[in-house]
Protein backbone atom coordinates (compact mmCIF):
# COMPACT_ATOMS: atom_id res chain seq x y z
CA UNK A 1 239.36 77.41 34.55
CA UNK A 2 242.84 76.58 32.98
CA UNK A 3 245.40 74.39 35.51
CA UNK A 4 248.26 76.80 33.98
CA UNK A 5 249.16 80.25 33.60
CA UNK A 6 249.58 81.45 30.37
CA UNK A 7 250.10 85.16 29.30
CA UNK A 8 246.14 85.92 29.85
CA UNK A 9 246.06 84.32 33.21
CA UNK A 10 245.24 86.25 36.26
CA UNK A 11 244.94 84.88 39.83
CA UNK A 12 241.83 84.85 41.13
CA UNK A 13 240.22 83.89 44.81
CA UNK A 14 237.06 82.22 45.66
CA UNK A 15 236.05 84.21 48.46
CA UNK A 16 233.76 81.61 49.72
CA UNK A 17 235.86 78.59 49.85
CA UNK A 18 239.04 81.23 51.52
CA UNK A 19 239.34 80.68 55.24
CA UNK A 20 242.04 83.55 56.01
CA UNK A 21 245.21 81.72 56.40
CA UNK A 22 247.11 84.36 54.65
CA UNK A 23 249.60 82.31 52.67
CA UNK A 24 248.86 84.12 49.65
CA UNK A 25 249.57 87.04 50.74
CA UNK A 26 252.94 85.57 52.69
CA UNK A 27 253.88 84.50 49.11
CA UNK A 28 253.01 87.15 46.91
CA UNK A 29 253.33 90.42 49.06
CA UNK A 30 253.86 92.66 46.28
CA UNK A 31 250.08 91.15 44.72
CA UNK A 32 247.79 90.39 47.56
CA UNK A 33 247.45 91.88 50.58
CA UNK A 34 245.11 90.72 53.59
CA UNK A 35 241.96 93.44 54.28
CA UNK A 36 241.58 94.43 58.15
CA UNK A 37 240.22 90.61 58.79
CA UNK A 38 242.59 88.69 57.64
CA UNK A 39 241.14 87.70 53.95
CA UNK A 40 242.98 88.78 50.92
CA UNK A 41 242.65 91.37 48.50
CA UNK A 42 244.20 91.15 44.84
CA UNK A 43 246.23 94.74 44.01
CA UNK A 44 247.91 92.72 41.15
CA UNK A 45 246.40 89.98 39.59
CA UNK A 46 248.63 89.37 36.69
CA UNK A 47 251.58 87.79 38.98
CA UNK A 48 254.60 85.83 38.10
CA UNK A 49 253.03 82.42 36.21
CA UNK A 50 255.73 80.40 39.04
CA UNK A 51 254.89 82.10 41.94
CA UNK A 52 251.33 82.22 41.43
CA UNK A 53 251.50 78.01 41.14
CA UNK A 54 253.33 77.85 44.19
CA UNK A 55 250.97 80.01 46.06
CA UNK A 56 247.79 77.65 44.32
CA UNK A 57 249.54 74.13 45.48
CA UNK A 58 250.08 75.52 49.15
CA UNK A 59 246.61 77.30 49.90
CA UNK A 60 245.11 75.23 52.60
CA UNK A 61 241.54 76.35 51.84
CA UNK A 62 242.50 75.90 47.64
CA UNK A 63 240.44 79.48 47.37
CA UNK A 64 243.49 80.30 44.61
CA UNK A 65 242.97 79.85 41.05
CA UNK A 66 244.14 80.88 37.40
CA UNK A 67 241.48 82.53 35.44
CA UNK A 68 241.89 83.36 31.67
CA UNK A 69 240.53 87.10 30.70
């Protein structure tokens, strides 16, 4: 799993290690949005290399990560 975005990066979640906080979706509004639950759900996963990090380092659960395709 690369450590930073490049142009084939997409943001990914682990679903199992997400607890619901939300902060993803907080942070990237216009990519994730949070299913009737709480947990998110990825409408965009090619987001914007700097917000993507900064919604990686502040995930409390560390469910986000940067997946090459």
């Amino acid at each position: 799993m690369p450590t930073s975005p490049d142009r084939q990066a997409e943001i990914r979640i682990d679903r199992i290690a997400c607890s619901a906080h939300g902060i993803c979706a907080s942070l990237l509004p216009r990519d994730i949005q949070l299913d009737e639950w709480g947990y998110p759900v990825i409408a965009n996963a090619a987001v914007d290399p700097a917000e993507g990090e900064t919604a990686i380092r502040l995930c409390p659960a560390r469910a986000l990560y940067w997946a090459g395709t």
